[in-house]
PDB file of N, CA and C in Angstrom:
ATOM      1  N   UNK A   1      53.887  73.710  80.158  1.00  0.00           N
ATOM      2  CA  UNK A   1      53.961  72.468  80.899  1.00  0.00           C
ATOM      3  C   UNK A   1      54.017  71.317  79.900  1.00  0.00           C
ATOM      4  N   UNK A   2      54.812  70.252  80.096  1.00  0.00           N
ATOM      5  CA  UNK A   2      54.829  69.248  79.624  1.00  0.00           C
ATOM      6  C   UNK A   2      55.382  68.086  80.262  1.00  0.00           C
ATOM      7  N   UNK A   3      55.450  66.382  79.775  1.00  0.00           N
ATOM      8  CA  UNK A   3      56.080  65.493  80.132  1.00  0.00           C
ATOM      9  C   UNK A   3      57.276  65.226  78.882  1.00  0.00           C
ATOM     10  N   UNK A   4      57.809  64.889  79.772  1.00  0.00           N
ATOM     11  CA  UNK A   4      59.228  64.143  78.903  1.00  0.00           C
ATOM     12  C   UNK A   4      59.401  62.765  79.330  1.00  0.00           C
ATOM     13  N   UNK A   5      59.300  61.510  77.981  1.00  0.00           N
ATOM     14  CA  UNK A   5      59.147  60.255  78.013  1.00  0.00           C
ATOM     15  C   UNK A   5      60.456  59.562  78.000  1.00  0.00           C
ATOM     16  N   UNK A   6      60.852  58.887  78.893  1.00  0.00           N
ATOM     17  CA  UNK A   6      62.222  58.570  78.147  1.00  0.00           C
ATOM     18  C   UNK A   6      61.796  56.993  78.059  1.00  0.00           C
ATOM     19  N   UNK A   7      63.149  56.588  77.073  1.00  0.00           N
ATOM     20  CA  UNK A   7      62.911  55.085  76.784  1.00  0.00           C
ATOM     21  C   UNK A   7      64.671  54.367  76.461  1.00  0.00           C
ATOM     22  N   UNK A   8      64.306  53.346  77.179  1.00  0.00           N
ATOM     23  CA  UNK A   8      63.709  52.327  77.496  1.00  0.00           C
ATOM     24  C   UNK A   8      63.017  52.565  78.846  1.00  0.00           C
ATOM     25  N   UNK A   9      63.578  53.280  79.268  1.00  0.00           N
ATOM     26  CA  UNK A   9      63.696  53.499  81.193  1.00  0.00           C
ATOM     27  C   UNK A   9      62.394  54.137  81.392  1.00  0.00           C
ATOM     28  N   UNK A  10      61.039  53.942  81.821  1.00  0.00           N
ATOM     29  CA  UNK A  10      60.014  55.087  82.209  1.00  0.00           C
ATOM     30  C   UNK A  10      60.475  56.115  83.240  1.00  0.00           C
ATOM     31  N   UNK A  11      61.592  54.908  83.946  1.00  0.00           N
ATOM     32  CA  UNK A  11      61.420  55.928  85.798  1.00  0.00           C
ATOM     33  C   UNK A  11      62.370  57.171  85.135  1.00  0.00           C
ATOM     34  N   UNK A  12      63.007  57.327  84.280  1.00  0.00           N
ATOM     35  CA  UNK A  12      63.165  58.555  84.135  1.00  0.00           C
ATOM     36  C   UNK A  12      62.592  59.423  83.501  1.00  0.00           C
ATOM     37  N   UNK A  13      61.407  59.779  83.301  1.00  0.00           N
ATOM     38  CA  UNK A  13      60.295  60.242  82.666  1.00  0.00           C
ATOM     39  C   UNK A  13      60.179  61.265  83.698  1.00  0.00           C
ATOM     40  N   UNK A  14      59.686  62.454  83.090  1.00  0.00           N
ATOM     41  CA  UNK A  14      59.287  63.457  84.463  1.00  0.00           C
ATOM     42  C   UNK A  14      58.104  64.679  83.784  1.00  0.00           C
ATOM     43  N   UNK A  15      57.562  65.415  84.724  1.00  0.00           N
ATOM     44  CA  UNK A  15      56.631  66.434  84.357  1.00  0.00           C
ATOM     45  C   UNK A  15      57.714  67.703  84.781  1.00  0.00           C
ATOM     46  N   UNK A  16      57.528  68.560  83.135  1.00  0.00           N
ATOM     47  CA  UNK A  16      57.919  70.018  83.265  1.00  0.00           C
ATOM     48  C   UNK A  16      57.346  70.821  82.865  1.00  0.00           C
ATOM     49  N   UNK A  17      57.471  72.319  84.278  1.00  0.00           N
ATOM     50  CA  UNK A  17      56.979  73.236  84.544  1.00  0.00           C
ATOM     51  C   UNK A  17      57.768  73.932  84.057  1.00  0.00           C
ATOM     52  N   UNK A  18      57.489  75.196  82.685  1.00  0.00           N
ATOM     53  CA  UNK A  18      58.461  76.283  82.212  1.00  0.00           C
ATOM     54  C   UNK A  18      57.811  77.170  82.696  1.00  0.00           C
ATOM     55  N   UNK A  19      58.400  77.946  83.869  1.00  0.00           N
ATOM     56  CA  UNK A  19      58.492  79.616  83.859  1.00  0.00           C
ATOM     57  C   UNK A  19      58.126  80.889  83.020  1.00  0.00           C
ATOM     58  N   UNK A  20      58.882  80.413  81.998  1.00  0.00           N
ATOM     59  CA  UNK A  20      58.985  81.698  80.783  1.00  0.00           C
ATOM     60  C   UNK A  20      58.974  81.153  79.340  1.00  0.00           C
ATOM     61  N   UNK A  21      59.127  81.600  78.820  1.00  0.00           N
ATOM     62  CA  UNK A  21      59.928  81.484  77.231  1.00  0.00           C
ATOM     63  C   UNK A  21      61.285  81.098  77.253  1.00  0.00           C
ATOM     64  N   UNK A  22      62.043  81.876  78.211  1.00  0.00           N
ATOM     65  CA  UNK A  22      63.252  81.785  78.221  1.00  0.00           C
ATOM     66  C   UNK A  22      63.494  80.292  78.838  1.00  0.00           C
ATOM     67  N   UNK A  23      62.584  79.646  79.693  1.00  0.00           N
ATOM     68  CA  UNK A  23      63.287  78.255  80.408  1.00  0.00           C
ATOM     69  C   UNK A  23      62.836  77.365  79.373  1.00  0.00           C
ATOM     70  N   UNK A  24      62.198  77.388  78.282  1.00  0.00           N
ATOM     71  CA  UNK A  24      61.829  76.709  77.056  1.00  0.00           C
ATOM     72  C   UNK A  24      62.733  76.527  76.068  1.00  0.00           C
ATOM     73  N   UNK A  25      63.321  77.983  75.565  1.00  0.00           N
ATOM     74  CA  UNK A  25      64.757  77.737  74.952  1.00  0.00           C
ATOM     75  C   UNK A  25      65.630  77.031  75.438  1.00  0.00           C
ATOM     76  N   UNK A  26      65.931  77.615  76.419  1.00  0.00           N
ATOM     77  CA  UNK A  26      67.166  77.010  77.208  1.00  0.00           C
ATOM     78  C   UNK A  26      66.718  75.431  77.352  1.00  0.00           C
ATOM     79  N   UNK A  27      65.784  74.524  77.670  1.00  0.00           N
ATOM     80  CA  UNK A  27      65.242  73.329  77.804  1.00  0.00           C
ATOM     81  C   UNK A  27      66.259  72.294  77.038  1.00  0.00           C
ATOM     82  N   UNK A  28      65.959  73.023  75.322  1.00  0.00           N
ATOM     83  CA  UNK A  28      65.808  72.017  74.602  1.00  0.00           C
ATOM     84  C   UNK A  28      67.077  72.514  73.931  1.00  0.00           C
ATOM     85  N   UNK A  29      68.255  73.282  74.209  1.00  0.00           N
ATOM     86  CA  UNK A  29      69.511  73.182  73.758  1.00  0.00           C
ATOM     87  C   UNK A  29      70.115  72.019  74.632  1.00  0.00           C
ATOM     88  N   UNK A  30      70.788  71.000  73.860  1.00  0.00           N
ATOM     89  CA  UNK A  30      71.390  69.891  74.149  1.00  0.00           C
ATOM     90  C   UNK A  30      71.938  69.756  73.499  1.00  0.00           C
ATOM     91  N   UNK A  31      73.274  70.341  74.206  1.00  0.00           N
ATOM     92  CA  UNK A  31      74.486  69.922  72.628  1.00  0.00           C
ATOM     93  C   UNK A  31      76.135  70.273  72.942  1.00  0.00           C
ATOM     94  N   UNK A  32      76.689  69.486  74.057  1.00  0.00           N
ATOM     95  CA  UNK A  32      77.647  69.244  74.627  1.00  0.00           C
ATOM     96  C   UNK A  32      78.375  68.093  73.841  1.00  0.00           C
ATOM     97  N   UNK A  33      80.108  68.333  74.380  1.00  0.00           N
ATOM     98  CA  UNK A  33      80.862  67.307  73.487  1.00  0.00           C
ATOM     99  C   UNK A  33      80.428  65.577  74.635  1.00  0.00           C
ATOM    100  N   UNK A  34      79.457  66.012  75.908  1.00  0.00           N
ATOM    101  CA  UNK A  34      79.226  65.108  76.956  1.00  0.00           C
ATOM    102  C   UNK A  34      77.921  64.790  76.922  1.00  0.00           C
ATOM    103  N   UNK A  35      76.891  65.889  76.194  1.00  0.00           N
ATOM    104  CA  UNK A  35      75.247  65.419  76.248  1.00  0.00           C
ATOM    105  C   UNK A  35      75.048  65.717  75.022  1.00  0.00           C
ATOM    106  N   UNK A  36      73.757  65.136  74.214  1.00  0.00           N
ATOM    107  CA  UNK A  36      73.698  66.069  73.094  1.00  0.00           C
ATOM    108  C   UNK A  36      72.689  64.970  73.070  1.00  0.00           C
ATOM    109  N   UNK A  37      71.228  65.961  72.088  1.00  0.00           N
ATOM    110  CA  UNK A  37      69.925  65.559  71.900  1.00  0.00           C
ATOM    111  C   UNK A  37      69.649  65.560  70.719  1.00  0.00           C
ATOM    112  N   UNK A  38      69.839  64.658  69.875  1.00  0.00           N
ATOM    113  CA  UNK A  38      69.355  64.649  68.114  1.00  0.00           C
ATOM    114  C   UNK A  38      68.250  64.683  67.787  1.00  0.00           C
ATOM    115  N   UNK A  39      67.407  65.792  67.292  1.00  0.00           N
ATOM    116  CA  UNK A  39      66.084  65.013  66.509  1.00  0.00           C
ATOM    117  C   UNK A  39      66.117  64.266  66.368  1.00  0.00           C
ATOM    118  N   UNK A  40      64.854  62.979  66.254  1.00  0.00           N
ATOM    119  CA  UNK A  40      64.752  61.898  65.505  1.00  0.00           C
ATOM    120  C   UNK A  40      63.753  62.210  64.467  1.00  0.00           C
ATOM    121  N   UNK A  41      63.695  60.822  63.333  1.00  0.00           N
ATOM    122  CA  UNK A  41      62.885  61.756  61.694  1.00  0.00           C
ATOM    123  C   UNK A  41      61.687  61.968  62.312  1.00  0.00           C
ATOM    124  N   UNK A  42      60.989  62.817  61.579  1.00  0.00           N
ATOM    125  CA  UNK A  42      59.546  63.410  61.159  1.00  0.00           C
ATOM    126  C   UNK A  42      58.561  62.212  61.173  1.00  0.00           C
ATOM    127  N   UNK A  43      59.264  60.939  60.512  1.00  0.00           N
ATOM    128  CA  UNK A  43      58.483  59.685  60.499  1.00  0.00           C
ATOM    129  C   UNK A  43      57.823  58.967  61.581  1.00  0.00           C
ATOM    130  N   UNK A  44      59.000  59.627  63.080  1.00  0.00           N
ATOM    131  CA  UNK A  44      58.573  58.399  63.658  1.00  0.00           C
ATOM    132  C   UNK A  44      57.507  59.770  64.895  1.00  0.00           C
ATOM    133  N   UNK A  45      56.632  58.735  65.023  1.00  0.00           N
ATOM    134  CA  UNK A  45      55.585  59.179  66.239  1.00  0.00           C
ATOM    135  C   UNK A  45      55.021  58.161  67.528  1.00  0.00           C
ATOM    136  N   UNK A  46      55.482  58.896  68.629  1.00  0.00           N
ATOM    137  CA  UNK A  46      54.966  58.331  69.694  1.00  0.00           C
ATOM    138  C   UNK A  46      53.652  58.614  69.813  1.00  0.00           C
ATOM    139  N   UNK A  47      52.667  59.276  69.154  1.00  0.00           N
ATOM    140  CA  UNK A  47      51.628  59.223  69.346  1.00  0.00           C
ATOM    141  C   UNK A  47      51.035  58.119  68.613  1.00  0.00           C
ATOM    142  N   UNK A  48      51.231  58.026  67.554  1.00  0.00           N
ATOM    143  CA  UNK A  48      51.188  56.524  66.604  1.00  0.00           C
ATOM    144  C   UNK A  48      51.719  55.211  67.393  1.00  0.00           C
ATOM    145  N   UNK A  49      52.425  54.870  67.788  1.00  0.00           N
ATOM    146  CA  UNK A  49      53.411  54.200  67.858  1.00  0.00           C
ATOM    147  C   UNK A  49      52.432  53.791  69.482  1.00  0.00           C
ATOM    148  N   UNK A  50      51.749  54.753  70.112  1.00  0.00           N
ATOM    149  CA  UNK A  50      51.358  54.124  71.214  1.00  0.00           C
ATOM    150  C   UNK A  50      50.176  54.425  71.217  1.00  0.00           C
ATOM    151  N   UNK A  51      48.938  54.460  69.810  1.00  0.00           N
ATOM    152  CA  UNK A  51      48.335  54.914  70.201  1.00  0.00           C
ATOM    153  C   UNK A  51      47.153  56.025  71.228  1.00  0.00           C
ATOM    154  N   UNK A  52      48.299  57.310  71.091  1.00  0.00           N
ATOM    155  CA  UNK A  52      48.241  58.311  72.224  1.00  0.00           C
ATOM    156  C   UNK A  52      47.066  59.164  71.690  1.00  0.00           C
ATOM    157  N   UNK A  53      46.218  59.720  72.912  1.00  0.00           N
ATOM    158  CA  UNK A  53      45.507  60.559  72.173  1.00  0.00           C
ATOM    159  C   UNK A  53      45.856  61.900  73.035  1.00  0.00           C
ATOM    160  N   UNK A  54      46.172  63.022  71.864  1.00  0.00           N
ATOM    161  CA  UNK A  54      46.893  63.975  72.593  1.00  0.00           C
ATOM    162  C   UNK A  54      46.194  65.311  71.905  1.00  0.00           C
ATOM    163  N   UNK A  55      45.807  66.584  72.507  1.00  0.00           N
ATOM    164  CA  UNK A  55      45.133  67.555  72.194  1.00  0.00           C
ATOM    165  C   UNK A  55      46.025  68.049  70.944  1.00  0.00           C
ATOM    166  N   UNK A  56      45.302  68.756  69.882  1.00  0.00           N
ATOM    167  CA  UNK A  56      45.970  68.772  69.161  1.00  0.00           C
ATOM    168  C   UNK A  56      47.077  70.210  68.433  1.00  0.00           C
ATOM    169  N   UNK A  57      46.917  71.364  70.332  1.00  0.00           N
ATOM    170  CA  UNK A  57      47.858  72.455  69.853  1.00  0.00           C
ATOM    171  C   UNK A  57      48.783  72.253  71.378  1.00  0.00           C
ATOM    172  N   UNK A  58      48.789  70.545  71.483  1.00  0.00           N
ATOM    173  CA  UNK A  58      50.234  70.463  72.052  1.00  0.00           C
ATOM    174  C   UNK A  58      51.707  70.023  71.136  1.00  0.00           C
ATOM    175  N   UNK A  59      52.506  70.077  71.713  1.00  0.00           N
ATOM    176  CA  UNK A  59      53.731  69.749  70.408  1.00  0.00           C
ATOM    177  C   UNK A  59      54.441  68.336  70.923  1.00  0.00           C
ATOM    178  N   UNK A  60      54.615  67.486  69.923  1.00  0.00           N
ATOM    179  CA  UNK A  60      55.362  66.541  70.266  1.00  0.00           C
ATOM    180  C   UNK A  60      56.842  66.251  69.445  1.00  0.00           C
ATOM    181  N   UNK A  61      57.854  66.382  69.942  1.00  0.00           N
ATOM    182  CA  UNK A  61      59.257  66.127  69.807  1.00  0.00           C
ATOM    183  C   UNK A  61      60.079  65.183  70.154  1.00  0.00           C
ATOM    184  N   UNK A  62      60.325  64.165  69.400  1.00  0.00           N
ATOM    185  CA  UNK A  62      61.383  63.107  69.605  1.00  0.00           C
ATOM    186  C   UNK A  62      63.140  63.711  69.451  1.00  0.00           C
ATOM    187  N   UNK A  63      63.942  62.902  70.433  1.00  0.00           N
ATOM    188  CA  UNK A  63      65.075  63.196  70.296  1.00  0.00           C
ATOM    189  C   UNK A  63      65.673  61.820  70.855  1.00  0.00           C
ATOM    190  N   UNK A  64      66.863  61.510  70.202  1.00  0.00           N
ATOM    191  CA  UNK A  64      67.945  60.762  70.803  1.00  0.00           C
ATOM    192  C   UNK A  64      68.958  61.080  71.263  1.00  0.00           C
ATOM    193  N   UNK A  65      68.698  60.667  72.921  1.00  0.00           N
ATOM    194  CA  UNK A  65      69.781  61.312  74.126  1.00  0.00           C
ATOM    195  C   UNK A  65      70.826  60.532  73.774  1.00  0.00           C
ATOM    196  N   UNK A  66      71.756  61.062  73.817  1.00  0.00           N
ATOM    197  CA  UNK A  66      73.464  60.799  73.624  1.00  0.00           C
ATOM    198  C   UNK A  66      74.388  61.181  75.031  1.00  0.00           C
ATOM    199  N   UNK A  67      75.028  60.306  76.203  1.00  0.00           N
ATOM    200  CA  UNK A  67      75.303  60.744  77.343  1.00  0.00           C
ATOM    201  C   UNK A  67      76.589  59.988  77.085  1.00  0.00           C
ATOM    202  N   UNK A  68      78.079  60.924  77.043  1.00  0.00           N
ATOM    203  CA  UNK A  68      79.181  60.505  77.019  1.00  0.00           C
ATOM    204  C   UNK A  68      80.147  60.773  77.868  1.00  0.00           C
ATOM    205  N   UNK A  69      80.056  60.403  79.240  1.00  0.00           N
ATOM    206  CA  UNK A  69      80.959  60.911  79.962  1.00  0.00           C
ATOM    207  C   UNK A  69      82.037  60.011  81.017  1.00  0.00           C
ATOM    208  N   UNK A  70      82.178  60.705  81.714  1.00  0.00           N
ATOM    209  CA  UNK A  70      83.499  59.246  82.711  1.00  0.00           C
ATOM    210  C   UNK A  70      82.446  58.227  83.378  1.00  0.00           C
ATOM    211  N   UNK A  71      81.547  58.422  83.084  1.00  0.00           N
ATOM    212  CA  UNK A  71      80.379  57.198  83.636  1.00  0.00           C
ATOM    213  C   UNK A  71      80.032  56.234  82.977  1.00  0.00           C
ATOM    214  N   UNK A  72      80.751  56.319  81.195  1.00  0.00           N
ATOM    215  CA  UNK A  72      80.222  55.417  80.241  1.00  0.00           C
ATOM    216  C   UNK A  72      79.070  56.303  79.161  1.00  0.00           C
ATOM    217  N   UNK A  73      78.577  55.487  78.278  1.00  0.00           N
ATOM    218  CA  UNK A  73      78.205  55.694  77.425  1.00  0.00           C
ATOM    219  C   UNK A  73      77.027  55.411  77.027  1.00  0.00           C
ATOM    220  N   UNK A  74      75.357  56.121  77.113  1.00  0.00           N
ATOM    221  CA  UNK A  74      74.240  56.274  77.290  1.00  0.00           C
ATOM    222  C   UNK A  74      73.539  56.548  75.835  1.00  0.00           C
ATOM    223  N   UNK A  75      72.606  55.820  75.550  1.00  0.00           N
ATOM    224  CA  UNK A  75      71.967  56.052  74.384  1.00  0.00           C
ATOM    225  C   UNK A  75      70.158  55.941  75.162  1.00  0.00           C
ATOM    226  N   UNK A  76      69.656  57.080  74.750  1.00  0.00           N
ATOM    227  CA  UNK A  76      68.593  56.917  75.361  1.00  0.00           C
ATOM    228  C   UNK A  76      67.282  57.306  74.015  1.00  0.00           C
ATOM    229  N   UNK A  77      66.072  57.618  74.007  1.00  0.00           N
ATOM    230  CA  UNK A  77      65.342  57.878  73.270  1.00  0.00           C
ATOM    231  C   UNK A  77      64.427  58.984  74.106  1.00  0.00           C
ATOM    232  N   UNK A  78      64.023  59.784  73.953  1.00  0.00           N
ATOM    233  CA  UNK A  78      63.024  60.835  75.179  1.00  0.00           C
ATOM    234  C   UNK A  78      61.944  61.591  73.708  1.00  0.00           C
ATOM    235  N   UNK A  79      60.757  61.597  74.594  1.00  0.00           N
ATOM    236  CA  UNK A  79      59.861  62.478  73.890  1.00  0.00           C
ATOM    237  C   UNK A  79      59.171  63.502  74.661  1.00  0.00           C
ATOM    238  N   UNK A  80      59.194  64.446  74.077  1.00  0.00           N
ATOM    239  CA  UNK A  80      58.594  65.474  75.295  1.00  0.00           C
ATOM    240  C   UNK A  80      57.231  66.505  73.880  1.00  0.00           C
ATOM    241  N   UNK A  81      55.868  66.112  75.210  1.00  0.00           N
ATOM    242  CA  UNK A  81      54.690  66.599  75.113  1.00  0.00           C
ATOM    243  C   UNK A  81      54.064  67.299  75.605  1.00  0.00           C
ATOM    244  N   UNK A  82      53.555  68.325  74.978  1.00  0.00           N
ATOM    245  CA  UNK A  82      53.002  69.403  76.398  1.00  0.00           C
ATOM    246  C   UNK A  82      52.618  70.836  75.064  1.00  0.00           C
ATOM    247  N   UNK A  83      52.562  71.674  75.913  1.00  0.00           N
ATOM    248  CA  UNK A  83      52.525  73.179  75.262  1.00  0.00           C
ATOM    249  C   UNK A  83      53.843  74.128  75.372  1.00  0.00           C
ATOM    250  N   UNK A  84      53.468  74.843  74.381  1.00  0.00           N
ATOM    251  CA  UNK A  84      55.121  75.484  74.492  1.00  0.00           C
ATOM    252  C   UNK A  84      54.505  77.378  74.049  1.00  0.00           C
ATOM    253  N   UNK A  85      54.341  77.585  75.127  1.00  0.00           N
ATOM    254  CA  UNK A  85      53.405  79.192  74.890  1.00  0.00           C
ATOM    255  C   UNK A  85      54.784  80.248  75.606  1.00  0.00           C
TER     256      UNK A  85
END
């Protein structure tokens, strides 16, 4: 289980429930010539950054959402926190 933060936008922020292992992999492949999810550096932390206090054998992962499609062109920021068992 975890949340995924997005930014600028909160309302798209949501809580996820993984099934398996397998809906965990599959999660965090993002990498279409239309979506695609970049790491962001090692440097930067939303737990820092917002003073978060977060248990410390959950995982936290920054990425920059990239959304390119006939709708225009989306730059987003998302962090997703939680456990990954």
């Amino acid at each position: 289980m975890g949340v995924l933060i997005t930014l600028p936008s909160l309302w798209n922020s949501q809580i996820i429930i993984f099934k398996g292992e397998d809906d965990v992999k599959d999660f965090f492949i993002r990498d279409s010539d239309y979506y695609k999810w970049i790491p962001l550096s090692d440097n930067r932390s939303i737990q820092t950054d917002w003073k978060l206090v977060i248990p410390d054998d959950f995982v936290i992962s920054g990425f920059k959402e990239v959304i390119d499609d006939e709708d225009g062109y989306y730059e987003s920021e998302i962090w997703f926190i939680g456990e990954i068992k």
